[in-house]
Protein backbone atom coordinates (compact mmCIF):
# COMPACT_ATOMS: atom_id res chain seq x y z
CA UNK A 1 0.00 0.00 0.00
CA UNK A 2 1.54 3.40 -0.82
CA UNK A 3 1.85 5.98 1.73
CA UNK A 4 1.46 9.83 1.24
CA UNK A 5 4.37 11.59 2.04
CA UNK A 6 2.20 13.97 3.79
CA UNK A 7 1.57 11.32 6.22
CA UNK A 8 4.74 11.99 7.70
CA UNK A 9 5.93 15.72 7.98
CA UNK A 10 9.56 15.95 8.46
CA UNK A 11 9.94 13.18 5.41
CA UNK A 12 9.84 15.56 2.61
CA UNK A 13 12.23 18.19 3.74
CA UNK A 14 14.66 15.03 4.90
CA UNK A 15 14.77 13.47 1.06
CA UNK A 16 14.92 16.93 -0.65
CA UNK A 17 17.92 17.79 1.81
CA UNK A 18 19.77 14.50 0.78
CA UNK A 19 18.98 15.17 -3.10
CA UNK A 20 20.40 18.10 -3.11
CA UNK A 21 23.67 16.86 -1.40
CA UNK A 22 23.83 14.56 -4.16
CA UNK A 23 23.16 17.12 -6.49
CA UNK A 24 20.27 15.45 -7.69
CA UNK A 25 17.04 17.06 -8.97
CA UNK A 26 14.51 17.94 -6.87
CA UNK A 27 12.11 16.48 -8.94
CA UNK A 28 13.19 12.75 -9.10
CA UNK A 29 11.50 13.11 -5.51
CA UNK A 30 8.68 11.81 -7.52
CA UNK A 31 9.83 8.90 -8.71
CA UNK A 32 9.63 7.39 -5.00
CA UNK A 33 6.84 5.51 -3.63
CA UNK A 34 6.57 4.85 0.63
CA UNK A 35 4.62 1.96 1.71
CA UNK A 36 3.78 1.16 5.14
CA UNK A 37 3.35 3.48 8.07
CA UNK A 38 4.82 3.06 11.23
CA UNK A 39 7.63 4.80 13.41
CA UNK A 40 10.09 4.56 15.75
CA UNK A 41 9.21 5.43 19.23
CA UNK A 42 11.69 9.17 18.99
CA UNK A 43 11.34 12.72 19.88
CA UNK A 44 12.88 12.74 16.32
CA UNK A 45 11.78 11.10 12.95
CA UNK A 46 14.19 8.29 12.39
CA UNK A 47 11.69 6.37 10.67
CA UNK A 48 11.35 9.32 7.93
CA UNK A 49 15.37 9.50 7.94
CA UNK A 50 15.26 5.70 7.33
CA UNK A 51 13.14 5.92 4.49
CA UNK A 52 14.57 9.13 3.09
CA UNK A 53 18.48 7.70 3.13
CA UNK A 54 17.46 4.57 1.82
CA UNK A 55 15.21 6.59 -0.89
CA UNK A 56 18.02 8.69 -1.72
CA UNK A 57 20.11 5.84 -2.84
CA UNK A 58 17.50 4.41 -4.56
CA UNK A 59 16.99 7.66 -6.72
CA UNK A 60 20.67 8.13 -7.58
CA UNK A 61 20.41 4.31 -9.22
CA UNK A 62 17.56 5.02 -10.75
CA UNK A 63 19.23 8.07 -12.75
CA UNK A 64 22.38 5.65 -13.36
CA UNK A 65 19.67 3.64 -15.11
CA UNK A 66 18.15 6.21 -16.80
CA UNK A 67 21.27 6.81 -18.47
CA UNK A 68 21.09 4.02 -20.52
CA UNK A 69 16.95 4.04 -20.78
CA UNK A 70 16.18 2.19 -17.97
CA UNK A 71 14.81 4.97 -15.88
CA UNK A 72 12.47 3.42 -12.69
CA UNK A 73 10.25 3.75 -10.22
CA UNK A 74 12.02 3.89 -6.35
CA UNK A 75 10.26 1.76 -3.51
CA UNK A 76 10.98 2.11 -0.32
CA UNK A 77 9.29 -0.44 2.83
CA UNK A 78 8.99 2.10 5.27
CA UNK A 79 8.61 -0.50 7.76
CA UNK A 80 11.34 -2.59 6.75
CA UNK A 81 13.79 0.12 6.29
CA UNK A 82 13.24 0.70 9.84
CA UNK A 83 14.35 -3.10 10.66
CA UNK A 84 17.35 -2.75 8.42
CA UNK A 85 18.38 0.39 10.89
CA UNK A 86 18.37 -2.12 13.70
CA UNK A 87 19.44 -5.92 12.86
CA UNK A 88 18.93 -7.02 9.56
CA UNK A 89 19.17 -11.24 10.77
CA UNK A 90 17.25 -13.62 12.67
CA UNK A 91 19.49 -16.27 13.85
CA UNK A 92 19.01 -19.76 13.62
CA UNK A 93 20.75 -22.11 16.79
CA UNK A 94 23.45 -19.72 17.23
CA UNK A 95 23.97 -16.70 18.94
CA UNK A 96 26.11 -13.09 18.89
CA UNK A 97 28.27 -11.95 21.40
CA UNK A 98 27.58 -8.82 23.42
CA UNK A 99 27.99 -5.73 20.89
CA UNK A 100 29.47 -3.96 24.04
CA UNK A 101 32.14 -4.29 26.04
CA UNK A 102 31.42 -4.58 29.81
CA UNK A 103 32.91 -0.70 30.33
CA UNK A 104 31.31 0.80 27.93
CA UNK A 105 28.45 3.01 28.74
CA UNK A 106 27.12 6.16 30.11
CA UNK A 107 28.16 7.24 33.83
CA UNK A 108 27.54 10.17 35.84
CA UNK A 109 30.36 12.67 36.74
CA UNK A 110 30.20 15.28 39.77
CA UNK A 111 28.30 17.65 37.13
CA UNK A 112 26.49 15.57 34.50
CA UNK A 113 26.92 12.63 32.10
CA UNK A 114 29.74 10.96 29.98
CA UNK A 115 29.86 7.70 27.41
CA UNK A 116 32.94 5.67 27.54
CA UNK A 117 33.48 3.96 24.13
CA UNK A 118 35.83 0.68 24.95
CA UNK A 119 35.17 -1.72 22.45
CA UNK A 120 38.60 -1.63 21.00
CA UNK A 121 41.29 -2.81 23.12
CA UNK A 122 42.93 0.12 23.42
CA UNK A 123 40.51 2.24 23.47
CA UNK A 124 39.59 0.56 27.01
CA UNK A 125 42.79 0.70 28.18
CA UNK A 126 42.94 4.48 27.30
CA UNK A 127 39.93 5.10 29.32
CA UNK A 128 41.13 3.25 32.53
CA UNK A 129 44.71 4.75 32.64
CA UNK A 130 43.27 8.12 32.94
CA UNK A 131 40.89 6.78 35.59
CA UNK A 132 43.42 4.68 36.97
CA UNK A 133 40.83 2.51 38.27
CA UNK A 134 40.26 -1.37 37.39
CA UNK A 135 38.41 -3.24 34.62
CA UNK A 136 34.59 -2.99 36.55
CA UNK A 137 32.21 -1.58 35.72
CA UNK A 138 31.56 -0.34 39.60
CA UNK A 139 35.40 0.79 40.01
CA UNK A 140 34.72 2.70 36.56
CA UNK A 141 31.66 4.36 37.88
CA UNK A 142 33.09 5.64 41.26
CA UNK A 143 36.24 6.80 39.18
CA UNK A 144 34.09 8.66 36.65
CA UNK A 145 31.86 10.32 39.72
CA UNK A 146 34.90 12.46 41.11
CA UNK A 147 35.24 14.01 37.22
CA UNK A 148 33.61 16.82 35.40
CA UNK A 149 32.32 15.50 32.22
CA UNK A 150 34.52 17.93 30.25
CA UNK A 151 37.48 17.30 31.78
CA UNK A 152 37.45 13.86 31.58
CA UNK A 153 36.25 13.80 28.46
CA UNK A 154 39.45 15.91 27.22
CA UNK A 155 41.68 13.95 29.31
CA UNK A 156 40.33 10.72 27.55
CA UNK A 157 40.55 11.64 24.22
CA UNK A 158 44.38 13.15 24.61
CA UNK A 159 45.09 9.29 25.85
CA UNK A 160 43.59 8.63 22.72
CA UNK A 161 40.69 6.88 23.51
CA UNK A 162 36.66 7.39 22.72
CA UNK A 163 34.29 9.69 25.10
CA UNK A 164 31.68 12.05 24.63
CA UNK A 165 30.30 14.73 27.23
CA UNK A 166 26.02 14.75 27.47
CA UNK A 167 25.47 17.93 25.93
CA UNK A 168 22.04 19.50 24.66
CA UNK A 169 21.21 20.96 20.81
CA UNK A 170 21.43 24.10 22.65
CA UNK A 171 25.05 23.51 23.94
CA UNK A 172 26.43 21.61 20.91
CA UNK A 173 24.81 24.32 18.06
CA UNK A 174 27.32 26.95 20.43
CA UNK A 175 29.47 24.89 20.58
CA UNK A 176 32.80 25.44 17.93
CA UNK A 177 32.65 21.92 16.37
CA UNK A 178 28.79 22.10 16.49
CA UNK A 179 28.63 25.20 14.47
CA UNK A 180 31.90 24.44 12.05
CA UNK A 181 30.05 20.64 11.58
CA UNK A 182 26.34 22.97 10.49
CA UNK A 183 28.36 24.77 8.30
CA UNK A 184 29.60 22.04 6.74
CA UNK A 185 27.08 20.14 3.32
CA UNK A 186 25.78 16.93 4.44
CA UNK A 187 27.66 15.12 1.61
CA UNK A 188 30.65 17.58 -0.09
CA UNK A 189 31.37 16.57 -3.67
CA UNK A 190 34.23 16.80 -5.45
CA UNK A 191 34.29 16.74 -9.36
CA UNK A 192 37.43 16.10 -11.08
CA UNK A 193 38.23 15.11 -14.65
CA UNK A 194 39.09 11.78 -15.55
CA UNK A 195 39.90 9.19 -18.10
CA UNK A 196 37.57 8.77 -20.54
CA UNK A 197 35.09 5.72 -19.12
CA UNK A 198 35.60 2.53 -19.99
CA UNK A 199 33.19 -0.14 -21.64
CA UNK A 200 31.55 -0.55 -18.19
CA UNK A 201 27.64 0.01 -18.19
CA UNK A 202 24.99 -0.77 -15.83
CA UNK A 203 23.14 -3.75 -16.34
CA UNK A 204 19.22 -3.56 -15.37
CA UNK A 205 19.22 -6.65 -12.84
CA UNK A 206 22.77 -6.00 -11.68
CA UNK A 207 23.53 -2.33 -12.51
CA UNK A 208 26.88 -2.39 -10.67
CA UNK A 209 28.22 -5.67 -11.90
CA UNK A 210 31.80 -5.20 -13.22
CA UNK A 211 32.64 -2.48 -10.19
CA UNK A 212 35.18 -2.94 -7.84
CA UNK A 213 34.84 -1.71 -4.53
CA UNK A 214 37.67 -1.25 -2.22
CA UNK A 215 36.18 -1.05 1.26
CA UNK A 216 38.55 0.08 4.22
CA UNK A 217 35.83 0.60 7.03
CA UNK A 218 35.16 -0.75 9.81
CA UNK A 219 31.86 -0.47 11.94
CA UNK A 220 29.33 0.50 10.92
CA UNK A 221 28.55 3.19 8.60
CA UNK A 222 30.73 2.27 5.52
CA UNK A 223 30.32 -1.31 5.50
CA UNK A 224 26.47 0.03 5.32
CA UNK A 225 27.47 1.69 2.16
CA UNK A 226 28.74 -1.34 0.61
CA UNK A 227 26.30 -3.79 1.91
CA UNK A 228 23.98 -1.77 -0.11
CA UNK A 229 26.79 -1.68 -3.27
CA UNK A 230 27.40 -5.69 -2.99
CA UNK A 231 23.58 -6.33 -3.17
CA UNK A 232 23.63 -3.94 -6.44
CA UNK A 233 26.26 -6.73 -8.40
CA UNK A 234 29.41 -4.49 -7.49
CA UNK A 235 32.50 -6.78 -6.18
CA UNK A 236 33.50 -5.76 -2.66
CA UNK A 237 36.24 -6.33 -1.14
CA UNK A 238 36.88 -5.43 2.38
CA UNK A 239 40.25 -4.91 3.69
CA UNK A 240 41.10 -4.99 7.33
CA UNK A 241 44.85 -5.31 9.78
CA UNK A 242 45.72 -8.16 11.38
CA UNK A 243 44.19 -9.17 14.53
CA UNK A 244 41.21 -6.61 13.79
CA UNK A 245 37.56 -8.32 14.57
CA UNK A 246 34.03 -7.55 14.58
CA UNK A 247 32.38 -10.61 15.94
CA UNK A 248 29.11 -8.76 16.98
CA UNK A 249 28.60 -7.08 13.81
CA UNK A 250 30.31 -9.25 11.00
CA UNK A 251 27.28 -11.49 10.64
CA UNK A 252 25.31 -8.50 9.85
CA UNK A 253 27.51 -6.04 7.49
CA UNK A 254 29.87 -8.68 5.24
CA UNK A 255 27.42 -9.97 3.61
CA UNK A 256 27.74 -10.01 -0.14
CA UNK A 257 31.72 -9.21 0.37
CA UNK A 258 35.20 -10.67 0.60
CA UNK A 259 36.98 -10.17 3.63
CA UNK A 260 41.17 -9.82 3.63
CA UNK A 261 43.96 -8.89 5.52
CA UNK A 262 46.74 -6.79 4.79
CA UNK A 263 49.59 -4.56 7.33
CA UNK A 264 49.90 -1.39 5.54
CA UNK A 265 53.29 -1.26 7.63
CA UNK A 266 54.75 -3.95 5.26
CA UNK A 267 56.27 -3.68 2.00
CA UNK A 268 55.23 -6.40 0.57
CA UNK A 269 51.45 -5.58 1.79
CA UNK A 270 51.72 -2.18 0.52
CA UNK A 271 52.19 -3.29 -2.86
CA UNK A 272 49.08 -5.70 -2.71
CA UNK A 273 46.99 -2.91 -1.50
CA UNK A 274 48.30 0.01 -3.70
CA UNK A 275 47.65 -3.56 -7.11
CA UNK A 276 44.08 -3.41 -5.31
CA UNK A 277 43.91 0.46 -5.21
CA UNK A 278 44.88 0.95 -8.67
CA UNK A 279 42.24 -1.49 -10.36
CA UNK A 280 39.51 -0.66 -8.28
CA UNK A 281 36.45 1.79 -9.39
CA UNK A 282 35.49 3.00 -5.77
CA UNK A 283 37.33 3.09 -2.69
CA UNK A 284 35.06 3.66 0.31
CA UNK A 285 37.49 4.62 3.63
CA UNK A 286 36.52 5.64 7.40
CA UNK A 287 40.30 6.58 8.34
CA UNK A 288 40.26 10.11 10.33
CA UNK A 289 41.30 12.75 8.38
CA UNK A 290 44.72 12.42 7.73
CA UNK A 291 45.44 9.09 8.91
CA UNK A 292 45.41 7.45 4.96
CA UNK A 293 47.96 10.54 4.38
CA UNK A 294 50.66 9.77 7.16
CA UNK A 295 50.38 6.08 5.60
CA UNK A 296 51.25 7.13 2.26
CA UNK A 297 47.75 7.35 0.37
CA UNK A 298 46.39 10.51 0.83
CA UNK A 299 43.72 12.14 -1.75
CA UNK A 300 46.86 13.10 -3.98
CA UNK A 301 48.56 9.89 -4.01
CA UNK A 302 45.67 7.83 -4.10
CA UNK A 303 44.64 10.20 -7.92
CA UNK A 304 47.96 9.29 -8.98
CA UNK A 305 47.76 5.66 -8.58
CA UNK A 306 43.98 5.70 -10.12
CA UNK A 307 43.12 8.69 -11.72
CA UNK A 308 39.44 7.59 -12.55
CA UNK A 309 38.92 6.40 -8.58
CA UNK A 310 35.40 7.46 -7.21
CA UNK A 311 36.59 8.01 -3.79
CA UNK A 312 33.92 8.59 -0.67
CA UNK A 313 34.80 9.13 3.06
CA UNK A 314 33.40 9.61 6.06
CA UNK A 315 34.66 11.03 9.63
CA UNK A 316 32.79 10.89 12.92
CA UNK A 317 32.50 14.79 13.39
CA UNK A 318 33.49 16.25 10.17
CA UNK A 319 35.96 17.65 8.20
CA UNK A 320 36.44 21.28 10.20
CA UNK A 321 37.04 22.56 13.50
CA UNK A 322 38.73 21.91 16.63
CA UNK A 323 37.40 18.30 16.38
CA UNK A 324 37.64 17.22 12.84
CA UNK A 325 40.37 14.64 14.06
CA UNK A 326 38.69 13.20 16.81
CA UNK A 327 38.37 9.50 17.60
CA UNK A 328 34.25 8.84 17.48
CA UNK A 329 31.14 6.43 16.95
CA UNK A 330 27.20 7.02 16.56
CA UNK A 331 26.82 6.62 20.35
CA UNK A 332 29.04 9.28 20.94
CA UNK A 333 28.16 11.53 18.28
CA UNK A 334 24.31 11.09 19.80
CA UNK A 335 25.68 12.49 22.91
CA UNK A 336 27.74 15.35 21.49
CA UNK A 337 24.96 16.71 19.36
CA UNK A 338 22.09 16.86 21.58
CA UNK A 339 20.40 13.66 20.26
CA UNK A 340 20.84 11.77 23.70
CA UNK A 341 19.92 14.69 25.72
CA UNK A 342 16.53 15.34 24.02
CA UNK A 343 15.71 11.59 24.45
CA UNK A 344 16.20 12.43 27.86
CA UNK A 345 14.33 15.00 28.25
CA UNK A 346 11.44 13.80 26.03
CA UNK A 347 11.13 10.80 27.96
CA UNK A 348 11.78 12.56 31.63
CA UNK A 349 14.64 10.43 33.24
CA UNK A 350 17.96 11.47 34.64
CA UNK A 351 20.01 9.16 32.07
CA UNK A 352 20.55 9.92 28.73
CA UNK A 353 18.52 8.63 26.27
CA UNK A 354 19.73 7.48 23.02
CA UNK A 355 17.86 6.85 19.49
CA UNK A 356 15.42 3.73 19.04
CA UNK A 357 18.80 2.44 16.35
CA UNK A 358 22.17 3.38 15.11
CA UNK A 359 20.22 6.03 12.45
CA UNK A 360 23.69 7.75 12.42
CA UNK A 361 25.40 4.98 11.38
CA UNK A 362 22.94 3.67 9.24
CA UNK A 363 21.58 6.93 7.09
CA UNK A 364 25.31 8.04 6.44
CA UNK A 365 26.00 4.59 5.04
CA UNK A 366 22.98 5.38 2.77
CA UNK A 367 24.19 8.59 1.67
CA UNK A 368 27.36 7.12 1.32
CA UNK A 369 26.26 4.48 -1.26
CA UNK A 370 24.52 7.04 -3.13
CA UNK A 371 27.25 8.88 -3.60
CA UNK A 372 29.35 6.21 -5.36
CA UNK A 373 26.32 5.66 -7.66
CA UNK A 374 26.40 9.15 -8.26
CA UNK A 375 30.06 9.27 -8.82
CA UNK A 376 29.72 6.45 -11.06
CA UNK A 377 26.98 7.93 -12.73
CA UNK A 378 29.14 10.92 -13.61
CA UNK A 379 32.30 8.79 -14.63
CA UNK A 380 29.90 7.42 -17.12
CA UNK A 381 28.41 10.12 -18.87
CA UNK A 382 30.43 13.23 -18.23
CA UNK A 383 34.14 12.45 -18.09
CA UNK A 384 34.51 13.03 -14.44
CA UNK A 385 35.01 11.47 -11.18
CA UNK A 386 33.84 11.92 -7.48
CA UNK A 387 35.43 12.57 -4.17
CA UNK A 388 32.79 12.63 -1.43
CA UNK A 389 32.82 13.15 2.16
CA UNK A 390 30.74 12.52 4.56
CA UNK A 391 30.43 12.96 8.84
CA UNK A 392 27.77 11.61 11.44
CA UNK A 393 27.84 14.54 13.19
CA UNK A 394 26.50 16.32 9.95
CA UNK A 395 23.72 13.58 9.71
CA UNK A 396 22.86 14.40 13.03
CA UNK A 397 22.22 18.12 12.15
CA UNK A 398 20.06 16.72 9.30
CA UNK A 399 18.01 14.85 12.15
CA UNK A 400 17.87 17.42 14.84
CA UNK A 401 16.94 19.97 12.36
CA UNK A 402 13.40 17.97 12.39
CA UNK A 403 11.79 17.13 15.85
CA UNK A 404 9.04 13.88 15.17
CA UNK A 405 5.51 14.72 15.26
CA UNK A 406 4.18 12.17 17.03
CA UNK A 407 2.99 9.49 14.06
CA UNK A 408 0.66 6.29 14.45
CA UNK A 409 0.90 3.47 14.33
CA UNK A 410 4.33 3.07 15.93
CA UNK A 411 6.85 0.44 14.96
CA UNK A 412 5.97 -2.94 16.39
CA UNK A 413 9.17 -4.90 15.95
CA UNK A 414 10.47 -7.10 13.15
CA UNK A 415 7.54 -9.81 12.19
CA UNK A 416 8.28 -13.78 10.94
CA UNK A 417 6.98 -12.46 7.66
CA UNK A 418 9.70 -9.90 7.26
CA UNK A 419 12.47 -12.29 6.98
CA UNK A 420 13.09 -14.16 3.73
CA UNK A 421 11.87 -17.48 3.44
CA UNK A 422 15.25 -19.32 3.06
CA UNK A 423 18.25 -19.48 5.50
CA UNK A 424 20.98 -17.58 4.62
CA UNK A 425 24.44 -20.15 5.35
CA UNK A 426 26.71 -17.29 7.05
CA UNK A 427 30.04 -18.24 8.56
CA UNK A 428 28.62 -18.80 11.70
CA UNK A 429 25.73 -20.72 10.94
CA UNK A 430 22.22 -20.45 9.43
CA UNK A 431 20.19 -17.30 9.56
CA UNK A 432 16.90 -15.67 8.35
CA UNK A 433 17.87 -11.80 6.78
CA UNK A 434 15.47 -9.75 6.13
CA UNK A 435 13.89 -9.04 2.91
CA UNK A 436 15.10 -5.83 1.53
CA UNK A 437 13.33 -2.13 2.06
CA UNK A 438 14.38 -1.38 -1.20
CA UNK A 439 13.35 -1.90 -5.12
CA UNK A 440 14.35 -0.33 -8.16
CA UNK A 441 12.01 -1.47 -10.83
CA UNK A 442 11.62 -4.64 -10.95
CA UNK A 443 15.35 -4.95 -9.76
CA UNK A 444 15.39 -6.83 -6.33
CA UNK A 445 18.61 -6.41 -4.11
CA UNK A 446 20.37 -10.11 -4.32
CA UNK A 447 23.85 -10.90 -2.04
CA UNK A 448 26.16 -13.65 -4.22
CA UNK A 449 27.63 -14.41 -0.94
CA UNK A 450 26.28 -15.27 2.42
CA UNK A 451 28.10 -13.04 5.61
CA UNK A 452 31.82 -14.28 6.04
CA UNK A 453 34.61 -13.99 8.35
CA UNK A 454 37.16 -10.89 8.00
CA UNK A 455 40.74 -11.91 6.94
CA UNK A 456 38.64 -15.18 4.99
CA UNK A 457 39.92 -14.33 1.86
CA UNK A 458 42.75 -13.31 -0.40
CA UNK A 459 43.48 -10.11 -0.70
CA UNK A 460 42.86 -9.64 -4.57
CA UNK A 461 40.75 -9.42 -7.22
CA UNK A 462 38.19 -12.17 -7.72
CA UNK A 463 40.67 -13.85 -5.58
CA UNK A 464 39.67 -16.70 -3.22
CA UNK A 465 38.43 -17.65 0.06
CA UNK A 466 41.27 -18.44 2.43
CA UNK A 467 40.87 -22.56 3.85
């Protein structure tokens, strides 16, 4: 059943904002049919950012099509785009580990509230040499209690680990990164002449078969983005350092990818990944800024090894200001921004509260894959290439900017029917995914290759799964 866009207020303004970051017209806004009707329990209208991100991507493929007279109509399950936002598998006799490590969480200092991100190894131990406390969660706590939330939120991130202060929209849109971050477009293009195109063209069932992706991210926004690209036809592979794991989310994000290893510390690696760079179409990275360039690959060296490369990035919270280096995640950017705050006060408790989902996460890997089509797009019929970037802090200004009228009926969880009807054979076992939010057409999103293991494969080309 199709859905008026008027049923939902803030959807409108959320798709034409992400249209014209992708320079799109206004008017392929018409092209996109919403069915269903429910929402996330939020004070703001993830449901209609769901739907608009996923929407957006959907519209840029549907102009790659129409380049070669294939133009479509764009569908987007409102209620299933929502499920994709939160976990996109039902497992079947296994289970997941905890996405969270026992630290991490919100904790009260002496003068509000603070989120300690300690996933990463490191990033833990960061955390707990400035508190000089040990690995409990009640030691933490008490540690934490004799801070202010400022000041141990500077003192963590100088140790070079991941916390964010509780601050309100009011604070953060005051604040210097807040305000350089809402200055900043939601997705900054780049055009830049390139090689004339080769023979590649998008195919109607599997418009991005015959493009390479190079994915270097890590959770959970780009490996969003290229979900989305592997279940278009486009070869990903994923590239990760040794020892590097993701046992909570692997299951959901590698599907339709190869997974590989390389240390770009070692020669010999080096030259694999800079074979890789050069014969690849897109390379999608989540480094901080400047990190790729103090390897060797910045923007300038990365043109000269593949002039043609559509190359999209994102950063936690953005590419200006005093923090456009800093260490982050959606949870934390949620609590810099406001987001977490307003939760809290919408739902009146003491604790923060954060969004229903990862929307963060989740809409900027949207954007993100509509980009590359975009850049694609443009390699194909104009001579020129993309570079895009991308922040979750600038999604969340998208968001805030649009407080949820409360909408009926409101989401009531994922249903048996949602699922597809056969098990998908992941790494770990069998599991139900979900069927997906999106159509082109009558082009339905299909994965070659169930979820994998990172490091399970060779790092090259059409290369092959490691035994």
């Amino acid at each position: 059943m199709a859905t008026s866009p008027a049923s939902f207020p803030a959807f409108p303004a959320l798709l034409d904002e992400a249209l014209a970051a992708l320079a799109l017209p206004a008017a392929a806004a018409r092209q996109l049919r919403v069915s269903n009707a429910d929402s996330l329990a939020s004070c703001f209208p993830v449901s209609d950012l769901a739907t608009a991100s996923m929407g957006a991507a959907g519209l840029a493929l549907a102009d790659l099509l129409g380049a070669t007279g294939t133009a479509a109509e764009v569908r987007v399950d409102r209620h299933l785009a929502a499920a994709w936002f939160s976990r996109s598998l039902k497992l079947q006799g296994w289970a997941l580990p905890d996405p969270w490590d026992p630290v991490a969480g919100d904790y009260r200092t002496r003068d509000g509230w603070i989120r300690l991100h300690t996933n990463a190894a490191h990033h833990r131990a960061a955390a707990l040499g400035v508190l000089g406390c040990p690995e409990t969660r009640a030691a933490v706590a008490e540690a934490v209690a004799t801070w202010s939330a400022t000041e141990l939120e500077t003192a963590v991130v100088a140790a070079g680990g991941c916390a964010a202060e509780l601050r309100s929209l009011a604070a953060w849109q005051l604040h210097e990164q807040g305000r350089a971050v809402a200055a900043e477009p939601l997705v900054a293009l780049d055009w830049q002449d390139c090689p004339p195109p080769t023979a590649w063209k998008p195919a109607p069932q599997r418009p991005l078969a015959g493009i390479r992706v190079l994915d270097l991210t890590r959770i959970l926004a780009g490996p969003i983005a290229t979900r989305l690209l592997a279940g278009l036809g486009a070869e990903v592979l994923r590239i990760d350092p040794p020892g590097w794991d993701e046992p909570a989310q692997a299951p959901e994000v590698t599907l339709g990818k190869r997974c590989a290893r390389l240390d770009l510390r070692r020669p010999a690696d080096r030259l694999s990944f800079e074979r890789l760079l050069g014969a690849a179409d897109v390379l999608v990275h989540g480094y901080r800024p400047e990190a790729l360039e103090r390897l060797g690959y910045g923007e300038a060296q990365r043109r000269a090894l593949n002039p043609g490369l559509v190359d999209v990035t994102l950063s936690a919270y953005g590419w200006s200001g005093p923090w456009a280096g800093r260490r982050g995640f959606d949870s934390l950017v949620q609590m810099s921004s406001g987001i977490a705050a307003a939760g809290r006060d919408w739902r009146q408790v003491e604790q923060p509260v954060p969004l229903p989902v990862q929307a963060l996460d989740h809409a900027t890997g949207y954007l993100m894959a509509a980009a590359v089509i975009r850049g694609l797009a443009a390699r194909l019929r104009e001579g020129v290439t993309l570079s895009a970037r991308l922040s979750l802090a600038r999604t969340a200004c998208l968001l805030t900017a649009h407080p949820a009228i409360a909408t009926e009926p409101l989401f009531a969880g994922v249903q048996d029917a949602d699922y597809g009807p056969e098990p998908e054979p992941t790494a770990w076992g069998p599991a139900l995914r979900l069927r997906p939010a999106l159509e082109i057409g009558d082009l339905r999103l299909h994965w070659e290759r169930p979820a994998t293991r990172l490091g399970s494969a060779m790092a090259a080309w059409g290369g092959y799964e490691q035994s």
